[in-house]
Protein backbone atom coordinates (compact mmCIF):
# COMPACT_ATOMS: atom_id res chain seq x y z
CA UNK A 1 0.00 0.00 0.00
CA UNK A 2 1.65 3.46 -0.95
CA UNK A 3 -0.88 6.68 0.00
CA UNK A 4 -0.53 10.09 0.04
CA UNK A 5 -2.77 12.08 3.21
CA UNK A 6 -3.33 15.73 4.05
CA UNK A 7 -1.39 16.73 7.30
CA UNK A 8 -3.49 16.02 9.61
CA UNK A 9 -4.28 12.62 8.81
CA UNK A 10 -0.55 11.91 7.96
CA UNK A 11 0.19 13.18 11.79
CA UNK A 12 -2.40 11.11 13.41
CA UNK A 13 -0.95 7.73 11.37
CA UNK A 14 2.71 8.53 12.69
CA UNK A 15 1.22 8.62 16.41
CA UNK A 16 0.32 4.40 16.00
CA UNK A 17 2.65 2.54 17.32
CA UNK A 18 4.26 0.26 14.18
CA UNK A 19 6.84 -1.34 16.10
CA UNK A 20 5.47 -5.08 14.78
CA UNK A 21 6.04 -3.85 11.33
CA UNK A 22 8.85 -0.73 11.90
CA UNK A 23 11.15 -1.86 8.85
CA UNK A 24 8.27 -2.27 6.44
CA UNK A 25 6.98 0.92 6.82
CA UNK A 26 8.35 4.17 4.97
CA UNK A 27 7.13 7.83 6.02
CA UNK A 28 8.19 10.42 3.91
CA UNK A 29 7.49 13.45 5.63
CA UNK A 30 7.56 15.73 2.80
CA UNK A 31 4.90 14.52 0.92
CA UNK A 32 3.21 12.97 3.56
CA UNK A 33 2.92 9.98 1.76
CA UNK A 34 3.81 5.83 3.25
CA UNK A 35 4.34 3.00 1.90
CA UNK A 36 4.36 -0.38 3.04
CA UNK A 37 3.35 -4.20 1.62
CA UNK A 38 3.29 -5.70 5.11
CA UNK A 39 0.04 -7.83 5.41
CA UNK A 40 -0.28 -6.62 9.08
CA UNK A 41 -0.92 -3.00 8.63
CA UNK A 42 -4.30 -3.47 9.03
CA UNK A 43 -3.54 -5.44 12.17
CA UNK A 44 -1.62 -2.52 13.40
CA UNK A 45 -5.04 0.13 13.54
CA UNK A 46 -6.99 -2.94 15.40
CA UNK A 47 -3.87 -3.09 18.20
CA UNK A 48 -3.85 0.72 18.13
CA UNK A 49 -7.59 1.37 18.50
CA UNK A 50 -8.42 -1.11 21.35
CA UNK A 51 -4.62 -0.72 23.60
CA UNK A 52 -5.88 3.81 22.79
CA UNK A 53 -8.81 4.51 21.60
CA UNK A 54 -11.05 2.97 24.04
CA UNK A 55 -12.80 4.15 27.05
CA UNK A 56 -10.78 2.74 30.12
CA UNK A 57 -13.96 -0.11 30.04
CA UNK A 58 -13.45 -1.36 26.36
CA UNK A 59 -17.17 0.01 25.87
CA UNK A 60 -16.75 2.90 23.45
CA UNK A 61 -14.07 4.50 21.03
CA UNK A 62 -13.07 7.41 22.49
CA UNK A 63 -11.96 10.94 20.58
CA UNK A 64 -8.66 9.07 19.28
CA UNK A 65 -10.38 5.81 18.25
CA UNK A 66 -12.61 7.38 16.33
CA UNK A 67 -10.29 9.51 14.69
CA UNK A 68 -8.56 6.21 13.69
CA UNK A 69 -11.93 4.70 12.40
CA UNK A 70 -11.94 7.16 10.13
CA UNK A 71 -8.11 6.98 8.96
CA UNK A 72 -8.86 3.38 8.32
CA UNK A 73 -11.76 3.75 6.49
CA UNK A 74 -9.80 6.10 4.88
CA UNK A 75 -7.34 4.24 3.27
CA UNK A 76 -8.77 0.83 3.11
CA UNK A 77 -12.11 2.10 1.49
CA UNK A 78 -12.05 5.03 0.45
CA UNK A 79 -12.03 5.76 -3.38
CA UNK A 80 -10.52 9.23 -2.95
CA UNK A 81 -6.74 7.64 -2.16
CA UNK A 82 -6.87 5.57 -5.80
């Protein structure tokens, strides 16, 4: 997967924690585009969302989560990133 973001979202992607996939994953801060063909980068926003972007009772997303929701559905299903 190779995607360029606006700012914002490019910020919010660097604050996940990648260290499963660090050496398969390239930021180039410039452009704020990544790339990366590691199979568990989707894996990476599920371990991301529910160890930060849950209420401290695993009931609800909270501000960050959601935020991440939509970076996901961003990039995985979103036509405007093709």
């Amino acid at each position: 997967m190779k995607a360029r973001l606006d700012k914002e979202n490019y910020d919010l992607l660097k604050t996940m924690d990648f260290s499963a996939i660090n050496d398969e994953i390239v930021f180039n801060d410039d452009t704020c585009e990544f790339e990366t063909n590691n199979d568990l980068f989707d894996a990476v926003f599920d371990v991301n969302i529910v160890a930060n972007g849950m209420d401290e009772n695993q009931d609800e997303c909270n501000e960050y989560g959601r935020r991440l929701y939509d970076l996901y559905d961003l990039l995985f299903f979103s036509k405007e990133l093709e």
